[in-house]
Each structure stands twice: as structure tokens, then as C-alpha cells.
C-alpha atoms as a PDB file:
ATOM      1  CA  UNK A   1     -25.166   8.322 109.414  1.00  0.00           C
ATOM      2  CA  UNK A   2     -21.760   7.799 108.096  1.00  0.00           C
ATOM      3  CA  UNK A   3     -21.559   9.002 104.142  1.00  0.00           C
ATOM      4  CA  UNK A   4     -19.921   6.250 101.865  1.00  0.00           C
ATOM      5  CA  UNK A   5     -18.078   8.340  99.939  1.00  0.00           C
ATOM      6  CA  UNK A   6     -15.851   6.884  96.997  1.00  0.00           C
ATOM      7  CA  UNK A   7     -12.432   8.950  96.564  1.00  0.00           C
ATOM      8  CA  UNK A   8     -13.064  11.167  93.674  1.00  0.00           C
ATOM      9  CA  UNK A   9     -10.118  10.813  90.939  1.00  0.00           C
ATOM     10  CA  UNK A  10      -9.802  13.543  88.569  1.00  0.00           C
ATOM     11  CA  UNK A  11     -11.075  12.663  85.187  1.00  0.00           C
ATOM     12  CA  UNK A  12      -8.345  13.914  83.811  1.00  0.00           C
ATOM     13  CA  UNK A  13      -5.602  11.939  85.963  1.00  0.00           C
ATOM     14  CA  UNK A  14      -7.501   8.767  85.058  1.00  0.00           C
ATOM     15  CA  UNK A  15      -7.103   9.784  81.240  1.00  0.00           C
ATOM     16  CA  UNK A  16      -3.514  10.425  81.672  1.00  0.00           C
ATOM     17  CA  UNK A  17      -3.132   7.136  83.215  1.00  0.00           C
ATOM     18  CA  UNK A  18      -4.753   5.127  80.773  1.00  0.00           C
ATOM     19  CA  UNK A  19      -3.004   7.155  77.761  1.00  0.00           C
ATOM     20  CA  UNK A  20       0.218   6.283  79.924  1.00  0.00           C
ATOM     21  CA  UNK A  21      -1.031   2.631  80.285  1.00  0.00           C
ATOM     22  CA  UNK A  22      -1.414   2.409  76.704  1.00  0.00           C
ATOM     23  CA  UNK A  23       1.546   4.061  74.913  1.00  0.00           C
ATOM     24  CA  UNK A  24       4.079   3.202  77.702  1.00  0.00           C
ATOM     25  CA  UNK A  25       4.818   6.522  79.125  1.00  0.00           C
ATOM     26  CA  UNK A  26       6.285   5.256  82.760  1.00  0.00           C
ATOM     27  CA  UNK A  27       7.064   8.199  84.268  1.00  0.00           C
ATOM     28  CA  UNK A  28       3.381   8.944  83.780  1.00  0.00           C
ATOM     29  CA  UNK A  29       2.108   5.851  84.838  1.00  0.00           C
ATOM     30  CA  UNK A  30       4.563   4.965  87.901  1.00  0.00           C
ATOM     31  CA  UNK A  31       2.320   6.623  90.548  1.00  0.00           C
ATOM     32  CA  UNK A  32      -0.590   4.362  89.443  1.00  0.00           C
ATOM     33  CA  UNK A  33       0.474   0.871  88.951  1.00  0.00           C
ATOM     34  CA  UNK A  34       2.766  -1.455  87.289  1.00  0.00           C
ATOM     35  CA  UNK A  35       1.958  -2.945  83.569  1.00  0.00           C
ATOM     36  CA  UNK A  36       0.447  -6.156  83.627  1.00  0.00           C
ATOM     37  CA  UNK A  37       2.465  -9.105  83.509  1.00  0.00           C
ATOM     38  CA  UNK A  38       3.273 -10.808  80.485  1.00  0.00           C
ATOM     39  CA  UNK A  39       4.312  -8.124  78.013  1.00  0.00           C
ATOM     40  CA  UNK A  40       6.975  -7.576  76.535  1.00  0.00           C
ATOM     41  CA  UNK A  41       9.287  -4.814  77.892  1.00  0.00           C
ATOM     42  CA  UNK A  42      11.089  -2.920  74.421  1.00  0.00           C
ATOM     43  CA  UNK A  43      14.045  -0.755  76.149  1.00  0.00           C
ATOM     44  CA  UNK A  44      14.179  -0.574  79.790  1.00  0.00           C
ATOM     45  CA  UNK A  45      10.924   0.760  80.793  1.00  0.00           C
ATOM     46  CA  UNK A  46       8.554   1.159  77.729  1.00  0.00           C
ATOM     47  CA  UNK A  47       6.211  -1.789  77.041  1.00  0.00           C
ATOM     48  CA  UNK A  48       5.946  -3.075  73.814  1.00  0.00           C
ATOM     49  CA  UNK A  49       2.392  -1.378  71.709  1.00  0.00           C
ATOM     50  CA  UNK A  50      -0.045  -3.918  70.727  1.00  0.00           C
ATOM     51  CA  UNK A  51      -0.400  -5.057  66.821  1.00  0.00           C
ATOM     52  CA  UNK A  52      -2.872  -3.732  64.906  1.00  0.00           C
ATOM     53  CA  UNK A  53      -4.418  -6.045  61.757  1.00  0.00           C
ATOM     54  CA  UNK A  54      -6.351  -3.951  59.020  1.00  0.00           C
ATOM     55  CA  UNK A  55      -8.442  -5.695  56.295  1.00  0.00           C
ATOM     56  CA  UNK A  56      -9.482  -2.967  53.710  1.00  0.00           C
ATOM     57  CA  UNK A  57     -11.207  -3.219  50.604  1.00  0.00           C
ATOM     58  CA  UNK A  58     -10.129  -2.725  47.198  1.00  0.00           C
ATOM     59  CA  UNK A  59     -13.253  -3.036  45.436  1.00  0.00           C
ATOM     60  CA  UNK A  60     -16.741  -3.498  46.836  1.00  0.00           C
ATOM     61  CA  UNK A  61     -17.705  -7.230  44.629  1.00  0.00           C
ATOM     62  CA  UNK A  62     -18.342  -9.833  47.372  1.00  0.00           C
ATOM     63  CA  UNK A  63     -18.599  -9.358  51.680  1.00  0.00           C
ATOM     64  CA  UNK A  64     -15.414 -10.310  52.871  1.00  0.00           C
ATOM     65  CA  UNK A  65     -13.579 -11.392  56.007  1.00  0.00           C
ATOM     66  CA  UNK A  66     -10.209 -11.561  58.355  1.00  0.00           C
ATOM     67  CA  UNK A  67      -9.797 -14.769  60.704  1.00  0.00           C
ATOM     68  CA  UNK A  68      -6.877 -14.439  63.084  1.00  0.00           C
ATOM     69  CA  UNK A  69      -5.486 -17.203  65.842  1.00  0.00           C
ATOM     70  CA  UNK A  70      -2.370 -16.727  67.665  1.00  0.00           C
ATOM     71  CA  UNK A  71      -0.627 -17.832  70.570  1.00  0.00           C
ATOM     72  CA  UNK A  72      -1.172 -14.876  73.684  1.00  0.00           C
ATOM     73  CA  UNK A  73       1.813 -14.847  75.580  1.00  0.00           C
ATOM     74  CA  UNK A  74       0.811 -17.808  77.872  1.00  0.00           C
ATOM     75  CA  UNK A  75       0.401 -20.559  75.774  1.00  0.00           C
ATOM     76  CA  UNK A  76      -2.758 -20.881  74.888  1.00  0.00           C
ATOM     77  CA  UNK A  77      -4.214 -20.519  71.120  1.00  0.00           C
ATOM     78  CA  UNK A  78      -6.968 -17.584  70.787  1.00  0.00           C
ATOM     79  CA  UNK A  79      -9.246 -17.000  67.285  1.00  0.00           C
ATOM     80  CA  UNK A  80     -11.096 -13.855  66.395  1.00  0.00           C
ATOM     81  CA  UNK A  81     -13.360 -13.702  63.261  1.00  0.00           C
ATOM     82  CA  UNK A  82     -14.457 -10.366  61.985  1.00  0.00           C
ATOM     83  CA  UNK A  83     -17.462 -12.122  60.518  1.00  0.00           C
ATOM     84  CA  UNK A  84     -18.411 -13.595  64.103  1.00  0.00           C
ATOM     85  CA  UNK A  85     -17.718  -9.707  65.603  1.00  0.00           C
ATOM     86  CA  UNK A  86     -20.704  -7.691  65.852  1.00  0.00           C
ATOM     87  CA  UNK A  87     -18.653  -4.578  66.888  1.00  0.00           C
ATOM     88  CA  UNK A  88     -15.923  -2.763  64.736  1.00  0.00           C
ATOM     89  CA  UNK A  89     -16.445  -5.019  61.375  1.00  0.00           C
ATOM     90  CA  UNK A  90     -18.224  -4.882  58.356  1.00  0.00           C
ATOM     91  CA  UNK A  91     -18.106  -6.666  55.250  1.00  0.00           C
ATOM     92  CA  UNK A  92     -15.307  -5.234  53.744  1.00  0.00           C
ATOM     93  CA  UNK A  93     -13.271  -3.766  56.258  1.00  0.00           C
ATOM     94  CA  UNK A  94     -11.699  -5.117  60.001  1.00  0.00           C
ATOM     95  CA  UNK A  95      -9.644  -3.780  62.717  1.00  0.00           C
ATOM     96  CA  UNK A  96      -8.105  -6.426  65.039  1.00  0.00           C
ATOM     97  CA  UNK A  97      -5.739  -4.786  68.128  1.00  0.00           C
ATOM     98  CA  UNK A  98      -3.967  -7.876  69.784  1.00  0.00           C
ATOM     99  CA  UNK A  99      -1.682  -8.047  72.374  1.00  0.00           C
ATOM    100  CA  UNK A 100       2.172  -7.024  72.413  1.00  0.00           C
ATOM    101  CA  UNK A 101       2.722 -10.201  73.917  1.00  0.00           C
ATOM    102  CA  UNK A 102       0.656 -12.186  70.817  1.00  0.00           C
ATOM    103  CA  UNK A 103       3.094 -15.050  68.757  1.00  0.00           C
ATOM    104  CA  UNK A 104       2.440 -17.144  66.028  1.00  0.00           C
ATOM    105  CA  UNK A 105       0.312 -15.124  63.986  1.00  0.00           C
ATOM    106  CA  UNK A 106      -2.066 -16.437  61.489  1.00  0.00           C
ATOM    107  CA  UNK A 107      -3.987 -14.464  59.470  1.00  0.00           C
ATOM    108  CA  UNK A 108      -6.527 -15.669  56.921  1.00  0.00           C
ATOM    109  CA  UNK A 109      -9.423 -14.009  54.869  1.00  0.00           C
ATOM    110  CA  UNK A 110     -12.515 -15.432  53.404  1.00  0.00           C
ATOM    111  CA  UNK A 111     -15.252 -14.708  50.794  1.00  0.00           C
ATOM    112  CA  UNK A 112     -18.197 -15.104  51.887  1.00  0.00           C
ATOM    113  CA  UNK A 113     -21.729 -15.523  49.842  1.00  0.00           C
ATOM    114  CA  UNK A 114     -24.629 -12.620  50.726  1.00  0.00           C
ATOM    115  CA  UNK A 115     -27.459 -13.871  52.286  1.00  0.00           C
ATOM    116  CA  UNK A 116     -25.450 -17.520  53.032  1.00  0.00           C
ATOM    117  CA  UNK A 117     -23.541 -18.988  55.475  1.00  0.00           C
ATOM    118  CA  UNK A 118     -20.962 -20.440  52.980  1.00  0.00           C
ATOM    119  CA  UNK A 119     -17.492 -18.907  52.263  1.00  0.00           C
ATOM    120  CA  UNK A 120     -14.642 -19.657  50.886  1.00  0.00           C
ATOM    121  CA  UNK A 121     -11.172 -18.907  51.704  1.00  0.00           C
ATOM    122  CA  UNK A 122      -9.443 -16.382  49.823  1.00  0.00           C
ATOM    123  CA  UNK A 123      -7.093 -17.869  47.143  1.00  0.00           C
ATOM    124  CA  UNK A 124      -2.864 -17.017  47.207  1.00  0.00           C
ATOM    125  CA  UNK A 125      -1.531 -14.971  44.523  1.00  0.00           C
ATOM    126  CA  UNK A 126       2.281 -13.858  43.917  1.00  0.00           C
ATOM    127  CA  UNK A 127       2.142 -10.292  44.119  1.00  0.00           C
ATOM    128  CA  UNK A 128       6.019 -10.288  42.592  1.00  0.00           C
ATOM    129  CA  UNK A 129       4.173 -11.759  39.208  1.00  0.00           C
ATOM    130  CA  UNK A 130       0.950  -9.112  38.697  1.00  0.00           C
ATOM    131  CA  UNK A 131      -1.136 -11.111  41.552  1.00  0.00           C
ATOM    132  CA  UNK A 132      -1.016 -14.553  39.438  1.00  0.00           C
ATOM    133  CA  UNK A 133      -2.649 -17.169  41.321  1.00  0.00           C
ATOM    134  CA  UNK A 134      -0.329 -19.565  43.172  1.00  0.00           C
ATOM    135  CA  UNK A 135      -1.046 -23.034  42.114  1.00  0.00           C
ATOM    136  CA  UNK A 136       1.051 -26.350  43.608  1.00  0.00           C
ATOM    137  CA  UNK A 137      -0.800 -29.091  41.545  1.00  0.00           C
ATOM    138  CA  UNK A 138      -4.430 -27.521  43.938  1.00  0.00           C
ATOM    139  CA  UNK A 139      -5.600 -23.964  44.111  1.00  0.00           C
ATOM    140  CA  UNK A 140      -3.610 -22.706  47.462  1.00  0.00           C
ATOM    141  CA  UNK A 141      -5.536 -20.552  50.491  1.00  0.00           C
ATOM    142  CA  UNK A 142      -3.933 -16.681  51.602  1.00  0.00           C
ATOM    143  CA  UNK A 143      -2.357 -17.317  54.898  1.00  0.00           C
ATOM    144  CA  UNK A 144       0.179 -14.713  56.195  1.00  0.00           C
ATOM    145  CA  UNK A 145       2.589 -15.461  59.336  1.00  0.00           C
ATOM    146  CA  UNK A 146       3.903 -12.707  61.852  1.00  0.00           C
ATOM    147  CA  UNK A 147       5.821 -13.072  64.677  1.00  0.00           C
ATOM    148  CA  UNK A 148       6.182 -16.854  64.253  1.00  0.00           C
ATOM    149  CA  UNK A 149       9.808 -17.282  65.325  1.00  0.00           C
ATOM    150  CA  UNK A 150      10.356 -20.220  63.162  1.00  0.00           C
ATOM    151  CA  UNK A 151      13.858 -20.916  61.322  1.00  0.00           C
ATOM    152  CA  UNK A 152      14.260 -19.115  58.512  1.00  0.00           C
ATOM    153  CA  UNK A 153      10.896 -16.764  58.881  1.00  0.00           C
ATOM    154  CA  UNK A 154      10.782 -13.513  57.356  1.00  0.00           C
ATOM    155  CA  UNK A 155       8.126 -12.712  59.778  1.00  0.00           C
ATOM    156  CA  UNK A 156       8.047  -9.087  61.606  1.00  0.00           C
ATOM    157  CA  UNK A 157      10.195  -8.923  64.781  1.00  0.00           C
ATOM    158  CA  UNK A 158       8.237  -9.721  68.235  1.00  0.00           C
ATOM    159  CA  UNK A 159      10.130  -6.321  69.272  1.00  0.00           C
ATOM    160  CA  UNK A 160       9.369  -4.496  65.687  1.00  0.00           C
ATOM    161  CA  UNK A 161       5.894  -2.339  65.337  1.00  0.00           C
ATOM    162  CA  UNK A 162       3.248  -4.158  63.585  1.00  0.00           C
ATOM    163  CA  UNK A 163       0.478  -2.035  61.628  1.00  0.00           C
ATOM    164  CA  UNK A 164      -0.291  -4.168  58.816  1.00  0.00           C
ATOM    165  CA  UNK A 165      -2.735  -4.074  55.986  1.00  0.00           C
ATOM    166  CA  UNK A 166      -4.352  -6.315  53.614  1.00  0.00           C
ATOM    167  CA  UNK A 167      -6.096  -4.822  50.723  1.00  0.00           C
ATOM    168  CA  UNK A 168      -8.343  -7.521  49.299  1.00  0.00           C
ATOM    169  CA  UNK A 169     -10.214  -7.318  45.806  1.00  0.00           C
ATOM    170  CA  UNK A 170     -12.221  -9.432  43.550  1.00  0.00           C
ATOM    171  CA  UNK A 171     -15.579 -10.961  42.965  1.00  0.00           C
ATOM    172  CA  UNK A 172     -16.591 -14.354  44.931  1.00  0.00           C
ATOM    173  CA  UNK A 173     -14.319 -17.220  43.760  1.00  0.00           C
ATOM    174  CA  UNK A 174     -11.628 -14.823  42.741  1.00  0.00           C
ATOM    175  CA  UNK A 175     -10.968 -12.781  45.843  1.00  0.00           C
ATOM    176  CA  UNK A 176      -7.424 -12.158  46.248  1.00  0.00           C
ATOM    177  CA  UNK A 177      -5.010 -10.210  48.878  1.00  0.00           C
ATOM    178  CA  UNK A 178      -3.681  -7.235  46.437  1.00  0.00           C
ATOM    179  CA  UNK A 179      -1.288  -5.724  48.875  1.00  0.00           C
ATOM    180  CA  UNK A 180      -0.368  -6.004  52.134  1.00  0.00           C
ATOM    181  CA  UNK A 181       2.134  -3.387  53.843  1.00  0.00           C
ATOM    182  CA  UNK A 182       3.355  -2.238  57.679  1.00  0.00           C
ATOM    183  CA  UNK A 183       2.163   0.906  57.875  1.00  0.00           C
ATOM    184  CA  UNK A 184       4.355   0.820  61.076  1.00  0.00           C
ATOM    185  CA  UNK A 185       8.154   0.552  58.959  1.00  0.00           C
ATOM    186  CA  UNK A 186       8.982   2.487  56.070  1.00  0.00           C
ATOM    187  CA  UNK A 187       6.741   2.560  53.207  1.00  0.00           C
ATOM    188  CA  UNK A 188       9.108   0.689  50.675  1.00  0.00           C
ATOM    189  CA  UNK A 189       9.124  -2.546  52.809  1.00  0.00           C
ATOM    190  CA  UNK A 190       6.643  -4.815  52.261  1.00  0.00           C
ATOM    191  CA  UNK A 191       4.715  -7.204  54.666  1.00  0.00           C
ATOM    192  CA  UNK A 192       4.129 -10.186  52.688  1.00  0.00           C
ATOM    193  CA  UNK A 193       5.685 -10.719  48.962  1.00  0.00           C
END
């Protein structure tokens, strides 16, 4: 009978490929296979890392959430919601990874009721005034933009490292974002004002 036999790869070559795959080391990963179309190349041959979105908490008074849409590189709109996520999410805290090739980034948070199915979205504060809320004749909803492109956006760079944080505190119908930073630039710029 003629064995089937699968070729055996090394555990460790398939490691190095996918840390190669990952962080962009070419030289590494040339032997295996090209990066996948649609991401962004940075300088010459090193592919662009993907964005990472924290939510952390600041104080433990209500469950809490991070929505995020954005536009994938191709066009079409994608949403996440770290309240719909089983995996990697819990009340307080999120970790999002998107794409390097991820535009238009919208990024929301919500408070959210225990034991309901209510919530409501996090209200805007100006963190250049002590976090006093923001109020244009209504009481105004957090939304943060990266990578949006738009004229006269101070959003982060499509070729720029994003790492960013929200710390949210508060009870219920007070929940505000306290800080938010890119842990990927120096620690004296901030993310969002």
C-alpha cells in the first residue's frame, strides 16, 4: 500500500514564519510566501503592523463597552462590538487588532445596564477643561476618528503605529472617556484632546 504521508514542516520553521508574517520580517518570510494583498507596504519591504484598540477601565461602577466600524481596505464597512464578542472581552476591558489596511475609524463606547439589554452611549467630555461634559444645545455621544483622511483631520497617519487606549470611568449615565493615548508615539502626545 502506498503511505500518504504529509511533508513534515518543522514546528519551529512554521513559528518563524508566522512571527515573520506578522511583524514583517521579509527576509524571514521570502522562502514561504508573499503578504497578502491589500496591505499597506511602510518602506520597501516591511508591511505595515495592524492597529490595536484598548478599552480599559478606570473604575469598576457600571459594565462597559467599545463598538468599532471601519472601512477594510476594500471598500466595504465592517463593525465589531466587544459586548457581542464572547472571546477576549469583558465588561470593562477590550482588545480589538484590525487590519493595517483598516480606514475610517470609528470608535464608540457604551454603558450598559447589568442584567439588561439597554445601554447608553458614553457621553463627550473636554479633557482640556477637567473632563467637563461637552454640551451643543443636547448632551453629545464619545466618538473618536483614526485614520479618516478627511481635510483638516488630526487623525493618526495610515503609515503611523496605532496602539491606542481609552480609559473610561463613571457610574451609568455618567460614563465618560478619561484619557485616551498611543501607546505606539511618545508618551506626551495625546490621541484624542
Amino acid at each position: 500500500k502506498p503511505s500518504r504521508l504529509r511533508p513534515q514542516v518543522p514546528r519551529r520553521a512554521s513559528h518563524s514564519f508566522l512571527h515573520a508574517w506578522l511583524f514583517g520580517s521579509a527576509s524571514a518570510a521570502a522562502g514561504f510566501m508573499a503578504p497578502p494583498l491589500g496591505l499597506p507596504v511602510v518602506s520597501g519591504s516591511r508591511t505595515a503592523p495592524p492597529l490595536r484598540l484598548r478599552m480599559v477601565a478606570g473604575d469598576l461602577l457600571c459594565p462597559r463597552s467599545m463598538e468599532v466600524e471601519w472601512d477594510d481596505g476594500r471598500g466595504e464597512r465592517q463593525r465589531w462590538s466587544s459586548w457581542e464578542d464572547a472571546l477576549g472581552s469583558c465588561w470593562h476591558e477590550a482588545v480589538k487588532l484590525l487590519p493595517s489596511s483598516a480606514t475610517d475609524i470609528r470608535v464608540r463606547f457604551f454603558a450598559h445596564a447589568p442584567g439588561s439589554s439597554k445601554a447608553w452611549p458614553v457621553r463627550a467630555v473636554d479633557r482640556r477643561s477637567d473632563c467637563a461634559w461637552v454640551q451643543d444645545g443636547a448632551e453629545e455621544s464619545e466618538v473618536i476618528w483614526l485614520r479618516t483622511g478627511r481635510q483638516g483631520s488630526r487623525s493618526a497617519s495610515c503609515h503611523r503605529g496605532v496602539d491606542a487606549v481609552f480609559e473610561l470611568r463613571g457610574p451609568l449615565h455618567r460614563c465618560y472617556v478619561r484619557r485616551a493615548w498611543n501607546s505606539a508615539r511618545e508618551p506626551h502626545q495625546r490621541l484624542a484632546p
